[in-house]
PDBML (XML) file of the C-alpha atoms, coordinates in Angstrom:
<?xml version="1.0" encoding="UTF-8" ?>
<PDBx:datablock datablockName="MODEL"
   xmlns:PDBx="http://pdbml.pdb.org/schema/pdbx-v50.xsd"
   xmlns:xsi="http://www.w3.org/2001/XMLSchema-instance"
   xsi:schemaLocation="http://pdbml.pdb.org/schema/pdbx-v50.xsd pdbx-v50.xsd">
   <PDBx:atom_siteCategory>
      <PDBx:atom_site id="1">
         <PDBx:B_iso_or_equiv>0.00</PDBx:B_iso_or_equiv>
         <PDBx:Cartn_x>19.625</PDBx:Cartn_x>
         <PDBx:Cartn_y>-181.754</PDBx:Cartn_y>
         <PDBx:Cartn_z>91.262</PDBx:Cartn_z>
         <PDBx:auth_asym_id>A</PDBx:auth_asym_id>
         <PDBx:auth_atom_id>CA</PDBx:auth_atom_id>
         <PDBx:auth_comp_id>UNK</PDBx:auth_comp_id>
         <PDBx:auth_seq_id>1</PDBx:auth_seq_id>
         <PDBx:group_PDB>ATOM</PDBx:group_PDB>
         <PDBx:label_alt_id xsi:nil="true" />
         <PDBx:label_asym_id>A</PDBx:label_asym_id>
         <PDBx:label_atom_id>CA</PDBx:label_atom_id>
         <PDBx:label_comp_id>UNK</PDBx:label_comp_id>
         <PDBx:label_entity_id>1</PDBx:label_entity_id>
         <PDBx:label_seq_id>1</PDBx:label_seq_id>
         <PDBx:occupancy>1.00</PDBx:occupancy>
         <PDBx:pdbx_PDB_model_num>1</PDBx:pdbx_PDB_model_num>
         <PDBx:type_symbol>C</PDBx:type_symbol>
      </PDBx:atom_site>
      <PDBx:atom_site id="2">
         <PDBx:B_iso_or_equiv>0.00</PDBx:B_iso_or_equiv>
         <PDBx:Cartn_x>20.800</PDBx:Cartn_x>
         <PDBx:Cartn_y>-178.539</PDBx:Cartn_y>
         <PDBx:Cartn_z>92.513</PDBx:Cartn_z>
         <PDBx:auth_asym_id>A</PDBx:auth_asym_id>
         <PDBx:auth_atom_id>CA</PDBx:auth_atom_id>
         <PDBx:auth_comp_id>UNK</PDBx:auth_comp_id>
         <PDBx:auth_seq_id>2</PDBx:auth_seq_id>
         <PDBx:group_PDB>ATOM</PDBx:group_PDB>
         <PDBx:label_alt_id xsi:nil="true" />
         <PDBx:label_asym_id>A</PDBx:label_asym_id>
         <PDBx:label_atom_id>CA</PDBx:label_atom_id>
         <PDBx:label_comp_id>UNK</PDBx:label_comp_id>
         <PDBx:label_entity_id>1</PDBx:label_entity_id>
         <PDBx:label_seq_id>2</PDBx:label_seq_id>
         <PDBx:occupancy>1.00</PDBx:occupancy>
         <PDBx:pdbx_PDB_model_num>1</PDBx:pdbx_PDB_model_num>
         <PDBx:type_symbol>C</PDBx:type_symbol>
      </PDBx:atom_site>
      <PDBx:atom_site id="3">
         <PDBx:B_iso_or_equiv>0.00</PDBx:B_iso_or_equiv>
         <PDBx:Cartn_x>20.910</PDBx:Cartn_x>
         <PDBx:Cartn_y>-178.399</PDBx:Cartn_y>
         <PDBx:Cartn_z>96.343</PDBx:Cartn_z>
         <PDBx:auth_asym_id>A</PDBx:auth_asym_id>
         <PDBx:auth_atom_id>CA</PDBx:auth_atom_id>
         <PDBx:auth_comp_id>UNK</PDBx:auth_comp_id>
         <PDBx:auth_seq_id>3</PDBx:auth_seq_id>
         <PDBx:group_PDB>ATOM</PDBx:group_PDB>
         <PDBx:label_alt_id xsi:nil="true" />
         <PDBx:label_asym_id>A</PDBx:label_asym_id>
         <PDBx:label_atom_id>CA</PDBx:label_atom_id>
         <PDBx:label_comp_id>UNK</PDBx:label_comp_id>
         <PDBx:label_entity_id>1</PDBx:label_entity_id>
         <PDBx:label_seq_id>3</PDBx:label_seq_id>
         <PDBx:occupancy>1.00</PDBx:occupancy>
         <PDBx:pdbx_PDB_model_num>1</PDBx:pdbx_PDB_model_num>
         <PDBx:type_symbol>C</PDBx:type_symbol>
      </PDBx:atom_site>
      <PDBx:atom_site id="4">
         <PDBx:B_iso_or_equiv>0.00</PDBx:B_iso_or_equiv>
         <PDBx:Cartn_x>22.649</PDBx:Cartn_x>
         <PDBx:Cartn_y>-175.405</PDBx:Cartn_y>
         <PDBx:Cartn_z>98.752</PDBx:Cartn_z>
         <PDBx:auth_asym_id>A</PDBx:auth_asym_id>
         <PDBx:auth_atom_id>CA</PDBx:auth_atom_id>
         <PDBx:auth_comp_id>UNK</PDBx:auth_comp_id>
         <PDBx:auth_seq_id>4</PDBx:auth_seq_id>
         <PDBx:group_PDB>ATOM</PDBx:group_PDB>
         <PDBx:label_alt_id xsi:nil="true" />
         <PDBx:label_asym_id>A</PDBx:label_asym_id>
         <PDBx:label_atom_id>CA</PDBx:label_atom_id>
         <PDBx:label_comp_id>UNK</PDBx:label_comp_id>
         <PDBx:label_entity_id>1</PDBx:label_entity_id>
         <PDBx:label_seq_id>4</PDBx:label_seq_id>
         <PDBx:occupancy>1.00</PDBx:occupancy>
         <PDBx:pdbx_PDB_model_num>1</PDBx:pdbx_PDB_model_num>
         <PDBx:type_symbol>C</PDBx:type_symbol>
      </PDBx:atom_site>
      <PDBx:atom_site id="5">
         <PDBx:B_iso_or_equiv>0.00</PDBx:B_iso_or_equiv>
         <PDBx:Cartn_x>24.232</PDBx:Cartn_x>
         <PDBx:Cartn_y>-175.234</PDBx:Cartn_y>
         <PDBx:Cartn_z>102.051</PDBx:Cartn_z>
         <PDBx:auth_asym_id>A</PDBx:auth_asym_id>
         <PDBx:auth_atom_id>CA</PDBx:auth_atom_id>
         <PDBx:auth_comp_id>UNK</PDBx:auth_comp_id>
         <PDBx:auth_seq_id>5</PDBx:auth_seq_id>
         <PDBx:group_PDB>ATOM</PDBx:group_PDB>
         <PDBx:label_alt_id xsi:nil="true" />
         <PDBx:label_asym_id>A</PDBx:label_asym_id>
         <PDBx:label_atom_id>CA</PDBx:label_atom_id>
         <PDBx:label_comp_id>UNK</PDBx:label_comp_id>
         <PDBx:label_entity_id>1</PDBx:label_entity_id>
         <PDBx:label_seq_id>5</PDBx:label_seq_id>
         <PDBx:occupancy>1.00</PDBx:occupancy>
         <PDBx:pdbx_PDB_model_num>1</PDBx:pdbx_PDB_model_num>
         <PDBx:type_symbol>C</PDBx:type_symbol>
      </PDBx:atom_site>
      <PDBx:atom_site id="6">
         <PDBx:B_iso_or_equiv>0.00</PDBx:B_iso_or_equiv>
         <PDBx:Cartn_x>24.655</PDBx:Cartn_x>
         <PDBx:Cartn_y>-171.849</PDBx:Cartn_y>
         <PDBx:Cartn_z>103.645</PDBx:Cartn_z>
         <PDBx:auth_asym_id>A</PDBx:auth_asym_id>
         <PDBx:auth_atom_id>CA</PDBx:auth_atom_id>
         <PDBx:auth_comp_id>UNK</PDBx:auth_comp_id>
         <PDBx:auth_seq_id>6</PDBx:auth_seq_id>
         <PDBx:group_PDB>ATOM</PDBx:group_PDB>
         <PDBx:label_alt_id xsi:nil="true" />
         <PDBx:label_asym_id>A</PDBx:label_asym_id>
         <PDBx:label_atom_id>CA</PDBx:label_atom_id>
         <PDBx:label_comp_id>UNK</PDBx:label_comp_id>
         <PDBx:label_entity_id>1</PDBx:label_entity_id>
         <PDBx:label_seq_id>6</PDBx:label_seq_id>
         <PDBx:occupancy>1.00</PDBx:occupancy>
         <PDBx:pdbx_PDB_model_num>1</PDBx:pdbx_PDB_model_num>
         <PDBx:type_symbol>C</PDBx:type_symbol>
      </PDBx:atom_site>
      <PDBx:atom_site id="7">
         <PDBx:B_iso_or_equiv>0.00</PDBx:B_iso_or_equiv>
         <PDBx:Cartn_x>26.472</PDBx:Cartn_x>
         <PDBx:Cartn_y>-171.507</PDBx:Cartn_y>
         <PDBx:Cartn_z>106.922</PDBx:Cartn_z>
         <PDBx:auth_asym_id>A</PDBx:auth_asym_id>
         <PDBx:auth_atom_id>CA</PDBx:auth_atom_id>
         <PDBx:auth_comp_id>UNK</PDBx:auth_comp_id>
         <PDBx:auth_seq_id>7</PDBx:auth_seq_id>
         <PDBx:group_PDB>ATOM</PDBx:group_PDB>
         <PDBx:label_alt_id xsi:nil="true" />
         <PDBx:label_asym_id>A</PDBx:label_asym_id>
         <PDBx:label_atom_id>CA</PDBx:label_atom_id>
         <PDBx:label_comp_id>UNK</PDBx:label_comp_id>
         <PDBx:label_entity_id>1</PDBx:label_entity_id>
         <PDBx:label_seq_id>7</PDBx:label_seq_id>
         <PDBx:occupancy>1.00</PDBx:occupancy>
         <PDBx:pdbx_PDB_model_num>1</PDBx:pdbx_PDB_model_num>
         <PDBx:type_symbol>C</PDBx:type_symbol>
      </PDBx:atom_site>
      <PDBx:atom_site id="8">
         <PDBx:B_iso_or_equiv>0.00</PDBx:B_iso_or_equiv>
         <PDBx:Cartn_x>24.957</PDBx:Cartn_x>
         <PDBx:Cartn_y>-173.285</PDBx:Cartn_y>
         <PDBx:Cartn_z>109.961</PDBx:Cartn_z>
         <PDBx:auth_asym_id>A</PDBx:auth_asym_id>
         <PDBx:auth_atom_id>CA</PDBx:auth_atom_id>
         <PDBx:auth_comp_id>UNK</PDBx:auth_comp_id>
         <PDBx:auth_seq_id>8</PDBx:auth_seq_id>
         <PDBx:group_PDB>ATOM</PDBx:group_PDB>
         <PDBx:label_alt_id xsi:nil="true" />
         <PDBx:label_asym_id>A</PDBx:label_asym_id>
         <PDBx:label_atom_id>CA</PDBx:label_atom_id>
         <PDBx:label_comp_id>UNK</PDBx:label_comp_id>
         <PDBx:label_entity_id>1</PDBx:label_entity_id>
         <PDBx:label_seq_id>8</PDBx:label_seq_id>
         <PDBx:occupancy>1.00</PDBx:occupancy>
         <PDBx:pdbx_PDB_model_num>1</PDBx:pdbx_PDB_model_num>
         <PDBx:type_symbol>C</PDBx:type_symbol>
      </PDBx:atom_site>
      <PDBx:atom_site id="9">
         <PDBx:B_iso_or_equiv>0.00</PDBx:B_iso_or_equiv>
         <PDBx:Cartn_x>21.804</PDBx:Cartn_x>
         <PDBx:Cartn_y>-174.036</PDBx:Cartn_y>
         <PDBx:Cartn_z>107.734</PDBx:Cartn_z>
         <PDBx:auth_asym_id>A</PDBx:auth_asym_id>
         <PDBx:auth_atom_id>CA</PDBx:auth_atom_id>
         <PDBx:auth_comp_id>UNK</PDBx:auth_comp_id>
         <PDBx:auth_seq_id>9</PDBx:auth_seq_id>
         <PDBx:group_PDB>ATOM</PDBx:group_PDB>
         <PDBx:label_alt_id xsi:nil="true" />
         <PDBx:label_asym_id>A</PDBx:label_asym_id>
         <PDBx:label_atom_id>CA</PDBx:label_atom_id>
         <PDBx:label_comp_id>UNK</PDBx:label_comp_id>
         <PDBx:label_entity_id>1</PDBx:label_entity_id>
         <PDBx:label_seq_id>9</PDBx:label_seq_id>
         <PDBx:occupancy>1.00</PDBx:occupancy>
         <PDBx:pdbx_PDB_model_num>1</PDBx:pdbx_PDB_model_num>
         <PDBx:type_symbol>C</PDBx:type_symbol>
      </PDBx:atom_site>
      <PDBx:atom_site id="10">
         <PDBx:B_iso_or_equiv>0.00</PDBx:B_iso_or_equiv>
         <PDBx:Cartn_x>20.852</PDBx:Cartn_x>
         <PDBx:Cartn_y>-178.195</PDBx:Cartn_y>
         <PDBx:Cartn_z>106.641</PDBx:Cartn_z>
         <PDBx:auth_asym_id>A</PDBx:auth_asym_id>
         <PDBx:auth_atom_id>CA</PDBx:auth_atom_id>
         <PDBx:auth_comp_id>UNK</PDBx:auth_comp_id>
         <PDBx:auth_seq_id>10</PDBx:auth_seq_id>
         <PDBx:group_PDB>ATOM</PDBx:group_PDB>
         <PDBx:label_alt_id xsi:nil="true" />
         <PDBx:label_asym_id>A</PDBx:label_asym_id>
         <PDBx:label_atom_id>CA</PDBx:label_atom_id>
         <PDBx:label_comp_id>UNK</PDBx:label_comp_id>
         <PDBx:label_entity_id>1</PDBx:label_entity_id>
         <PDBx:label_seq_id>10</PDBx:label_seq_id>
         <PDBx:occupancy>1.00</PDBx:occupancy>
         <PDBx:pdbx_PDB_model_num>1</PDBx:pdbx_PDB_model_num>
         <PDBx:type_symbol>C</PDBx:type_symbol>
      </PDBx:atom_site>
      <PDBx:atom_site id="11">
         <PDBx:B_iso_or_equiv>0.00</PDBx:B_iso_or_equiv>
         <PDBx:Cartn_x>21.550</PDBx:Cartn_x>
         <PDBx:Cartn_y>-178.802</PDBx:Cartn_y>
         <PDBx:Cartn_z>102.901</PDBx:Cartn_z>
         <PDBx:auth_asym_id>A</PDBx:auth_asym_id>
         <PDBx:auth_atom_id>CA</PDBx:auth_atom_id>
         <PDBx:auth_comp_id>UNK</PDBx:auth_comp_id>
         <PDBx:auth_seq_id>11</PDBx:auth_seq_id>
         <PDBx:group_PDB>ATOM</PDBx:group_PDB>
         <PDBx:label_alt_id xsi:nil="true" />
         <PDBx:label_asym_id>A</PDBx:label_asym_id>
         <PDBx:label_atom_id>CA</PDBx:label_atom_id>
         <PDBx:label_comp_id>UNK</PDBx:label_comp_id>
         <PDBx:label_entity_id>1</PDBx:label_entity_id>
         <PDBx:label_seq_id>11</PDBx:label_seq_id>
         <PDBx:occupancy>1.00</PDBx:occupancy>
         <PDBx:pdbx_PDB_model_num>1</PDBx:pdbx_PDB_model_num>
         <PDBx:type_symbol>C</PDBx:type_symbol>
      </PDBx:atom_site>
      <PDBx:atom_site id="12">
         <PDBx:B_iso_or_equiv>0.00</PDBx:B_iso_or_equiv>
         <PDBx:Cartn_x>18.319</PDBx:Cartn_x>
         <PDBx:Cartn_y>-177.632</PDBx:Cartn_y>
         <PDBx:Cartn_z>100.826</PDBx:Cartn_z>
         <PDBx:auth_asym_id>A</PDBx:auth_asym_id>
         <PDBx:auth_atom_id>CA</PDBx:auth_atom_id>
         <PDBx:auth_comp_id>UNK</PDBx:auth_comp_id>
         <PDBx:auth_seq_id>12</PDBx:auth_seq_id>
         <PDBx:group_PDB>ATOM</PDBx:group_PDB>
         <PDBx:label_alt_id xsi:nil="true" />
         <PDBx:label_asym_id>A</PDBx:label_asym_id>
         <PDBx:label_atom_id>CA</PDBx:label_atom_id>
         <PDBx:label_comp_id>UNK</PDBx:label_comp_id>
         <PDBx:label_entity_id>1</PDBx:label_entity_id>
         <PDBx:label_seq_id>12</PDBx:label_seq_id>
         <PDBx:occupancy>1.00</PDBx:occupancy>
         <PDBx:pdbx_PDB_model_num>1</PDBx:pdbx_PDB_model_num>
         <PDBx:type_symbol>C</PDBx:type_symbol>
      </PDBx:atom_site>
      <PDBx:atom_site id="13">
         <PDBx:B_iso_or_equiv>0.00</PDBx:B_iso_or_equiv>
         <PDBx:Cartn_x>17.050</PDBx:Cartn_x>
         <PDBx:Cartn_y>-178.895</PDBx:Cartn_y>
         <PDBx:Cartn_z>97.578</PDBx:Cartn_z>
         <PDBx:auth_asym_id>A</PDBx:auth_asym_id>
         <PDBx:auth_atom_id>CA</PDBx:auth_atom_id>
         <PDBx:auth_comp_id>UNK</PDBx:auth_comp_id>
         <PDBx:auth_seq_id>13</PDBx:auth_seq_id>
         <PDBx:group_PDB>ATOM</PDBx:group_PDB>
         <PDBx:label_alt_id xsi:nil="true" />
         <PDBx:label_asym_id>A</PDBx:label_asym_id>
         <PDBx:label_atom_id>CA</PDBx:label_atom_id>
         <PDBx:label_comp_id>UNK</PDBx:label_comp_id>
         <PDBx:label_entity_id>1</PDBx:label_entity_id>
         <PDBx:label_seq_id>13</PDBx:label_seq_id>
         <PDBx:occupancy>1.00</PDBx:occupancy>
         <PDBx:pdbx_PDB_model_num>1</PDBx:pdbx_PDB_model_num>
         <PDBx:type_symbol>C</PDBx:type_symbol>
      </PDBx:atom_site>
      <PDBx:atom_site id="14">
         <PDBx:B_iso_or_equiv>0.00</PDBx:B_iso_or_equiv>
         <PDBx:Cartn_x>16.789</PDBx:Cartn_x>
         <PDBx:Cartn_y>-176.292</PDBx:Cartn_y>
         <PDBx:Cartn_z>95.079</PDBx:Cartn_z>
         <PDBx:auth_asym_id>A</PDBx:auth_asym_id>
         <PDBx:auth_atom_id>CA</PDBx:auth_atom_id>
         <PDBx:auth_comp_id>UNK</PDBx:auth_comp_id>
         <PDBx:auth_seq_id>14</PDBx:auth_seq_id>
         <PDBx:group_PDB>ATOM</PDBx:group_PDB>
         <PDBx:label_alt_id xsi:nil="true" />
         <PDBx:label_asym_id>A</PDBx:label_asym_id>
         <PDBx:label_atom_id>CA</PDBx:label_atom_id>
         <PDBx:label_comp_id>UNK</PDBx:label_comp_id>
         <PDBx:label_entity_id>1</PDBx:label_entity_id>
         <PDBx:label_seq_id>14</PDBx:label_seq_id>
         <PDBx:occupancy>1.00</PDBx:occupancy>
         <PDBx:pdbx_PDB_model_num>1</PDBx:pdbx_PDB_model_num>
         <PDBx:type_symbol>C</PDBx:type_symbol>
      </PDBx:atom_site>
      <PDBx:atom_site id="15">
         <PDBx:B_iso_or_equiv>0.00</PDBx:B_iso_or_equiv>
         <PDBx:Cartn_x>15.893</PDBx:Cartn_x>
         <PDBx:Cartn_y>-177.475</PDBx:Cartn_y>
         <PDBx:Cartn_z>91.748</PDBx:Cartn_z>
         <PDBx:auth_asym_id>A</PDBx:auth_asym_id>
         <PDBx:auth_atom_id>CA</PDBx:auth_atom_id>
         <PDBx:auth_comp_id>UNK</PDBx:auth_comp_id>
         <PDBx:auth_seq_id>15</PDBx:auth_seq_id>
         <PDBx:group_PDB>ATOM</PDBx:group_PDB>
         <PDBx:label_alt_id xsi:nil="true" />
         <PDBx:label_asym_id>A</PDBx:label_asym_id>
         <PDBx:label_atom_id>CA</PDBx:label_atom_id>
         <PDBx:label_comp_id>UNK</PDBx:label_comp_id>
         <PDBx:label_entity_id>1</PDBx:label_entity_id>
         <PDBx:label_seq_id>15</PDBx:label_seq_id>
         <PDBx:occupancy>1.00</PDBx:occupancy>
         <PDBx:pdbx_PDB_model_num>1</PDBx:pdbx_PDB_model_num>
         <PDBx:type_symbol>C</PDBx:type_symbol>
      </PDBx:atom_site>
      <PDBx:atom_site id="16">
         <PDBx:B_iso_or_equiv>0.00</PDBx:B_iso_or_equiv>
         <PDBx:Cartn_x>15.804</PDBx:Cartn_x>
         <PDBx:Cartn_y>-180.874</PDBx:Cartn_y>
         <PDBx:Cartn_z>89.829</PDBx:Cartn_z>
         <PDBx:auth_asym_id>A</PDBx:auth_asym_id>
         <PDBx:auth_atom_id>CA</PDBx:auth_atom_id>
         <PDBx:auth_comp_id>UNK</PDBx:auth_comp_id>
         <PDBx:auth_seq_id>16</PDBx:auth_seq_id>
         <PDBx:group_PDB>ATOM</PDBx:group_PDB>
         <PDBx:label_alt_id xsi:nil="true" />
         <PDBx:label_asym_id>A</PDBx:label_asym_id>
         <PDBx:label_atom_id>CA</PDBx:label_atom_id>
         <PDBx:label_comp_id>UNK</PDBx:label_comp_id>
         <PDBx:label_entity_id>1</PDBx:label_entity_id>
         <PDBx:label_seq_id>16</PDBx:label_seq_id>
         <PDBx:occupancy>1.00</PDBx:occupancy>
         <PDBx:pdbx_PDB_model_num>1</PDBx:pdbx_PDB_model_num>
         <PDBx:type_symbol>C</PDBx:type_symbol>
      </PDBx:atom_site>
      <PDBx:atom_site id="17">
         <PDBx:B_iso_or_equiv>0.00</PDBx:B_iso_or_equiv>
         <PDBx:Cartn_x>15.554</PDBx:Cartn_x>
         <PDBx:Cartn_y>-182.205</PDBx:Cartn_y>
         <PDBx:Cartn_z>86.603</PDBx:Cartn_z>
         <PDBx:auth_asym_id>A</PDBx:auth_asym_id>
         <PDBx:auth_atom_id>CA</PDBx:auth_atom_id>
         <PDBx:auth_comp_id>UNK</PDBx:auth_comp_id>
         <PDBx:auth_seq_id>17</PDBx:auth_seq_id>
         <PDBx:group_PDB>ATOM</PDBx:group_PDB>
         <PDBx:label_alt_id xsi:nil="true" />
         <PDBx:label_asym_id>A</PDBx:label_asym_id>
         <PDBx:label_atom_id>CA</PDBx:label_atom_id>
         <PDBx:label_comp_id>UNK</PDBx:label_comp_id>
         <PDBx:label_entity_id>1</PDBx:label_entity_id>
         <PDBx:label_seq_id>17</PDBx:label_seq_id>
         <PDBx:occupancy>1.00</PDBx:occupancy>
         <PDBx:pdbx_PDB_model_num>1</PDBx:pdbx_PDB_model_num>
         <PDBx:type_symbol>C</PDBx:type_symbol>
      </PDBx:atom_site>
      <PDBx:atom_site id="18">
         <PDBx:B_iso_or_equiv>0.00</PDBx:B_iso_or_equiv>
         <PDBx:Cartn_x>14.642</PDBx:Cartn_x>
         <PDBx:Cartn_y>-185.848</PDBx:Cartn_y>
         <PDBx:Cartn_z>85.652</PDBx:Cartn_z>
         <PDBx:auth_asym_id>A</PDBx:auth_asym_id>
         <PDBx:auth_atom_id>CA</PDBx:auth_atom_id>
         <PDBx:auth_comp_id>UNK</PDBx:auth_comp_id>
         <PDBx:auth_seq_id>18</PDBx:auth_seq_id>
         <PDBx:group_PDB>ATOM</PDBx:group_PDB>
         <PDBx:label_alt_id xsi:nil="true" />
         <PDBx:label_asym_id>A</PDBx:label_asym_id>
         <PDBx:label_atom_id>CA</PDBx:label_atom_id>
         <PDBx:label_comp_id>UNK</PDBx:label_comp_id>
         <PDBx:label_entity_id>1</PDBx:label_entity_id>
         <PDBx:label_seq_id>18</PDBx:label_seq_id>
         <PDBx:occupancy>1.00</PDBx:occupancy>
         <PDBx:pdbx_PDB_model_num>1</PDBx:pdbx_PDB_model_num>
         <PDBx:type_symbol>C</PDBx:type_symbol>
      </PDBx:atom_site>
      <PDBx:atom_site id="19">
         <PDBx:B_iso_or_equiv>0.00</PDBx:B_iso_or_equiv>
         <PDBx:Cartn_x>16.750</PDBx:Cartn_x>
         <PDBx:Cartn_y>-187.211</PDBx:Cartn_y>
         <PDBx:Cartn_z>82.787</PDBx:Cartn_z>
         <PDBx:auth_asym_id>A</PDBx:auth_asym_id>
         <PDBx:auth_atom_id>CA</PDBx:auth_atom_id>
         <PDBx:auth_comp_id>UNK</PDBx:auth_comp_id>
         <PDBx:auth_seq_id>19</PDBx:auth_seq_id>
         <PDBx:group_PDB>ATOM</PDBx:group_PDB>
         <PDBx:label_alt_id xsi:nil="true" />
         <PDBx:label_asym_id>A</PDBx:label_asym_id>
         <PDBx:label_atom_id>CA</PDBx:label_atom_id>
         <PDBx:label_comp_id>UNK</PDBx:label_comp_id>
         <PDBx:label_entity_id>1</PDBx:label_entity_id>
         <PDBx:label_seq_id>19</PDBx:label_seq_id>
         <PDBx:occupancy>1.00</PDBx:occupancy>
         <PDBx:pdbx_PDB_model_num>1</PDBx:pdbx_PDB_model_num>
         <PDBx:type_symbol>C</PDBx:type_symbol>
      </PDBx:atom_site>
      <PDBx:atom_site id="20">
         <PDBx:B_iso_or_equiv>0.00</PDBx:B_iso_or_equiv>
         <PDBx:Cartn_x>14.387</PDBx:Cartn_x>
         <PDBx:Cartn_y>-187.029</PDBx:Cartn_y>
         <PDBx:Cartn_z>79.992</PDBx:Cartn_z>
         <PDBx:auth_asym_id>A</PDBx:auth_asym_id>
         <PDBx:auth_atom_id>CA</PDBx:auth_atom_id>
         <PDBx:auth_comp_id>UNK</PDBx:auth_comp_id>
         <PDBx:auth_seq_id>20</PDBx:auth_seq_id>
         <PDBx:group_PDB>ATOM</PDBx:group_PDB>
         <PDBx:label_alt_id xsi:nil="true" />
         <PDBx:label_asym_id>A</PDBx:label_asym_id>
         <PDBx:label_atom_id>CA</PDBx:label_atom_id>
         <PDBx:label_comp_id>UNK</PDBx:label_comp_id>
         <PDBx:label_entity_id>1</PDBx:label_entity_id>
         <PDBx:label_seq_id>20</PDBx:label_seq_id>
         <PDBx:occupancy>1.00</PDBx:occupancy>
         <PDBx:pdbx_PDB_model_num>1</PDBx:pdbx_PDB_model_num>
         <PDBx:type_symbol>C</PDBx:type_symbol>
      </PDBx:atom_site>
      <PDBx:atom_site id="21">
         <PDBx:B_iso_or_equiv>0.00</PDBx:B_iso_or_equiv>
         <PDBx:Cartn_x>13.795</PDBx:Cartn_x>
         <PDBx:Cartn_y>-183.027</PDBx:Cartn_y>
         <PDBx:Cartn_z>81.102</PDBx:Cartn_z>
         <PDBx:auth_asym_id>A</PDBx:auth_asym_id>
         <PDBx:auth_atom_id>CA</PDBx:auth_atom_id>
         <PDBx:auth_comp_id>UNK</PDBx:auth_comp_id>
         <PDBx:auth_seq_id>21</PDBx:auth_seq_id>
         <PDBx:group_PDB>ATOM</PDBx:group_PDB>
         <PDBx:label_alt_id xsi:nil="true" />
         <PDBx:label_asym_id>A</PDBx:label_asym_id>
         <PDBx:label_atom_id>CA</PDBx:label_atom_id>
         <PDBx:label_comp_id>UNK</PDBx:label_comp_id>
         <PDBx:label_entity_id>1</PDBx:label_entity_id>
         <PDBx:label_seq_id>21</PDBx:label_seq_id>
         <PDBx:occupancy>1.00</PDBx:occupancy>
         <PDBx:pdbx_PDB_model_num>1</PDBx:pdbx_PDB_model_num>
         <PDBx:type_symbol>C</PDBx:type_symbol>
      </PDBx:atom_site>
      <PDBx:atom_site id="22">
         <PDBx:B_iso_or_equiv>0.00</PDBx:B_iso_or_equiv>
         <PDBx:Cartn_x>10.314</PDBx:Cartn_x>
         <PDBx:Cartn_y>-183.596</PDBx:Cartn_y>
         <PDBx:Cartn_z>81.476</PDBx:Cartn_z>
         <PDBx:auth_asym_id>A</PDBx:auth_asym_id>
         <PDBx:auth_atom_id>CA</PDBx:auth_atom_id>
         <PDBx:auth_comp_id>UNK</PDBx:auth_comp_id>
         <PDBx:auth_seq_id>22</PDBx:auth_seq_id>
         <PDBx:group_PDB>ATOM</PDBx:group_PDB>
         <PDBx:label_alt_id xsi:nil="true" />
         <PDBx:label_asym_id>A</PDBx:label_asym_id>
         <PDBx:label_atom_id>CA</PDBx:label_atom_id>
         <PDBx:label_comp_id>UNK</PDBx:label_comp_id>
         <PDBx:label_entity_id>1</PDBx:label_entity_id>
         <PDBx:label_seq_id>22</PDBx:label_seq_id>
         <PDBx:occupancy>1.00</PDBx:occupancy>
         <PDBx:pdbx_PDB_model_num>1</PDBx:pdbx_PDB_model_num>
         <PDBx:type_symbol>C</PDBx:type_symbol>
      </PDBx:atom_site>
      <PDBx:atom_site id="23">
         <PDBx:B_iso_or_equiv>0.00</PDBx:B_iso_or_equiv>
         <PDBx:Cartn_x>9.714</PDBx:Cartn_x>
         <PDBx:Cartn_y>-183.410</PDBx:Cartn_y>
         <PDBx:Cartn_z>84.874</PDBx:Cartn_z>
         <PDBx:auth_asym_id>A</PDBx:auth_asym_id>
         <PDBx:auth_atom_id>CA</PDBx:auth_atom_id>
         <PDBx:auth_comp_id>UNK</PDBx:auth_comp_id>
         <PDBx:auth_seq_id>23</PDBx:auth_seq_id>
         <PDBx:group_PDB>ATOM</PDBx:group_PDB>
         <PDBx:label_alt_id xsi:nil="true" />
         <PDBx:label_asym_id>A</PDBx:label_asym_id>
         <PDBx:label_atom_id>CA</PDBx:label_atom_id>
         <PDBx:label_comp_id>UNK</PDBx:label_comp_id>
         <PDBx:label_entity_id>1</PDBx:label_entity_id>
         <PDBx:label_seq_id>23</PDBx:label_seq_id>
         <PDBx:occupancy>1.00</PDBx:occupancy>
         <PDBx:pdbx_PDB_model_num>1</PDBx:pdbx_PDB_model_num>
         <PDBx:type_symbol>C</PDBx:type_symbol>
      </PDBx:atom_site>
      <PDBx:atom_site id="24">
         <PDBx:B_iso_or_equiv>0.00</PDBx:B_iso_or_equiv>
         <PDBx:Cartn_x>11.239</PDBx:Cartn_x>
         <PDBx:Cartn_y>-179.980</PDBx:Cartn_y>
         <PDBx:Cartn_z>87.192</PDBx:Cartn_z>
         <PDBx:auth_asym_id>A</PDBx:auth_asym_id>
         <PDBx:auth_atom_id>CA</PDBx:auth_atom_id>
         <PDBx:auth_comp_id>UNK</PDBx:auth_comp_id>
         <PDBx:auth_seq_id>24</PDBx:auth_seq_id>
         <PDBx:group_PDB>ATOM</PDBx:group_PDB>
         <PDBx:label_alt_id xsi:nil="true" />
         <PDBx:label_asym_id>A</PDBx:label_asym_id>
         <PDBx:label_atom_id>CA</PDBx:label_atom_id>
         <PDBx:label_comp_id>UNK</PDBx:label_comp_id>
         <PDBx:label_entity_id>1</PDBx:label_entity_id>
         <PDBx:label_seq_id>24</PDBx:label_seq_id>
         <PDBx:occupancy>1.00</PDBx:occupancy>
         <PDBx:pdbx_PDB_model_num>1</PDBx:pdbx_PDB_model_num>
         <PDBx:type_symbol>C</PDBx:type_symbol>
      </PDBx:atom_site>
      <PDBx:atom_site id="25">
         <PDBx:B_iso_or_equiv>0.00</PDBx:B_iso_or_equiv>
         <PDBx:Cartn_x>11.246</PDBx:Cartn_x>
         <PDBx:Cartn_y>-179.245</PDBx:Cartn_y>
         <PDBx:Cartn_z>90.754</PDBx:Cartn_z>
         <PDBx:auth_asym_id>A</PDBx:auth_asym_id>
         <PDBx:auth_atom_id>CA</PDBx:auth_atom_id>
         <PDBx:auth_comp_id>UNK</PDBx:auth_comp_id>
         <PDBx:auth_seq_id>25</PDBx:auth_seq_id>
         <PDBx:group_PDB>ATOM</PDBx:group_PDB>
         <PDBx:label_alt_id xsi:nil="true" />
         <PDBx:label_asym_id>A</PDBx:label_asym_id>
         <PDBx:label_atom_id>CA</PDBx:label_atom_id>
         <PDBx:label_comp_id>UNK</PDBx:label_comp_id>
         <PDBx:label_entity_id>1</PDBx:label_entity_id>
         <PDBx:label_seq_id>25</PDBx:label_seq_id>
         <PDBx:occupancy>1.00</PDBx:occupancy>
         <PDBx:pdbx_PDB_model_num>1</PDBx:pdbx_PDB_model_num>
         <PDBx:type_symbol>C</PDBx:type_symbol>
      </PDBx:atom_site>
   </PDBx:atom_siteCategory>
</PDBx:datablock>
């Protein structure tokens, strides 16, 4: 998963990828 934090903001998911590839977020 990719996940960001900006300043004073919770940590967000931003995109995931399950191992095979076959399932995105």
């Amino acid at each position: 998963g990719w996940f960001r934090q900006a300043p004073g903001q919770e940590r967000e998911g931003v995109s995931c990828i399950s191992s095979s590839g076959g399932s995105t977020n």
